[in-house]
Protein backbone atom coordinates (compact mmCIF):
# COMPACT_ATOMS: atom_id res chain seq x y z
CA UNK A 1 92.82 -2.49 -48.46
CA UNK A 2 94.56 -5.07 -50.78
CA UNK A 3 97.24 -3.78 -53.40
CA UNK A 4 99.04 -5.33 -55.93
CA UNK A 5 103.40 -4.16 -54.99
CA UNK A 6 105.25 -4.03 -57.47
CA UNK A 7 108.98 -3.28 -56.25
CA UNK A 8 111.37 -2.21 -59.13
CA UNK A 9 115.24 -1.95 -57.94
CA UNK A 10 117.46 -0.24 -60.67
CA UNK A 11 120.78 -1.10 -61.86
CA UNK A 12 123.44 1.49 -60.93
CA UNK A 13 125.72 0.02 -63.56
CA UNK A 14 126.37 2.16 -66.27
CA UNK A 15 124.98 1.25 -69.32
CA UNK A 16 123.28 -1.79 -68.01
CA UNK A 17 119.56 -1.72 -68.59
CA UNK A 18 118.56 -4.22 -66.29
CA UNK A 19 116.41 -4.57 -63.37
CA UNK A 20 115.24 -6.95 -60.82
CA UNK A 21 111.22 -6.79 -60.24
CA UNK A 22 109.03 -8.38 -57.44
CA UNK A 23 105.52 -8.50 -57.66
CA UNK A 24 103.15 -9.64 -54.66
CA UNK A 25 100.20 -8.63 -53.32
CA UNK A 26 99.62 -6.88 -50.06
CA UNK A 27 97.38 -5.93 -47.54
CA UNK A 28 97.59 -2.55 -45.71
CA UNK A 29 95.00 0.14 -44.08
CA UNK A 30 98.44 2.51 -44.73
CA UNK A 31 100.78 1.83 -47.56
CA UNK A 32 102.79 4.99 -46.29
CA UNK A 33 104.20 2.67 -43.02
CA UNK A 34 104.78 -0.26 -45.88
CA UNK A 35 106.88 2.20 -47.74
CA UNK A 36 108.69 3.26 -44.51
CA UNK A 37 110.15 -0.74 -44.45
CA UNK A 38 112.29 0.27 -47.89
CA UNK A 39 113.17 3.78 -46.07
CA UNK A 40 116.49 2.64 -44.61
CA UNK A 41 120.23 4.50 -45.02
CA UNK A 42 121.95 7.84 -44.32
CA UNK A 43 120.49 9.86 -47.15
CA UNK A 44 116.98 8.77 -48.17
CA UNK A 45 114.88 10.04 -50.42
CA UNK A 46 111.39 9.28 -50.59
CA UNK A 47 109.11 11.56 -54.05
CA UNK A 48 104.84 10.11 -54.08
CA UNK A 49 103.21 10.58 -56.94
CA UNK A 50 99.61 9.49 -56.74
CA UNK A 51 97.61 8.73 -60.62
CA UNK A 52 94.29 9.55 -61.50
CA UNK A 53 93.34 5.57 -61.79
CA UNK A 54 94.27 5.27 -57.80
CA UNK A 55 97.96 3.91 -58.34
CA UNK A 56 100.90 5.43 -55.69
CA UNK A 57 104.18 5.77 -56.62
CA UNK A 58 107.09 5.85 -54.31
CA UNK A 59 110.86 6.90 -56.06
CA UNK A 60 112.74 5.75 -53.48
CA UNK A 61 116.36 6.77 -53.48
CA UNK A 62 118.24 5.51 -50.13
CA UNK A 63 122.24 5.55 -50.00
CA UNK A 64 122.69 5.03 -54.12
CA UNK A 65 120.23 2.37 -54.57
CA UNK A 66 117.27 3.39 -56.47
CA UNK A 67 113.78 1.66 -56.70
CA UNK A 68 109.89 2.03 -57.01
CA UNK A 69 107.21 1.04 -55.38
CA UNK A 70 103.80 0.88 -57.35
CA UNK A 71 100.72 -0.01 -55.34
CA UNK A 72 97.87 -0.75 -57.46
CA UNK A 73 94.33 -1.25 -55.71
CA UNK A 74 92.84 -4.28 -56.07
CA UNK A 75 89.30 -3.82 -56.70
């Protein structure tokens, strides 16, 4: 299936606002194993949300660094 990605990576400066975002699209029969490619560190967490409209969610937390993954079907 073909998704669009949209990695977020969040700034752990305080009081900075600021992100860096990459967009691409992918193709994957399990977007689980994609995720698994961010999963790296000695304390990972990993929270899925999946929306109504299809979209998954990853809140990926792995040794301070903080990002999301959106996968959007494309259609």
């Amino acid at each position: 299936m073909r998704y669009e990605m949209i990695r977020e990576i969040f700034n752990a400066c305080g009081g900075n606002q600021m992100r860096d975002v990459y967009i691409r699209e992918i193709e994957t029969g399990d977007v689980d194993a994609t995720v698994k490619e961010f999963l790296s560190g000695k304390e990972v967490s990993c929270k899925k949300e999946i929306r109504p409209d299809g979209c998954l969610i990853f809140d990926i937390e792995s040794d301070g660094l903080v990002q999301r993954l959106s996968f959007t079907p494309d259609p």
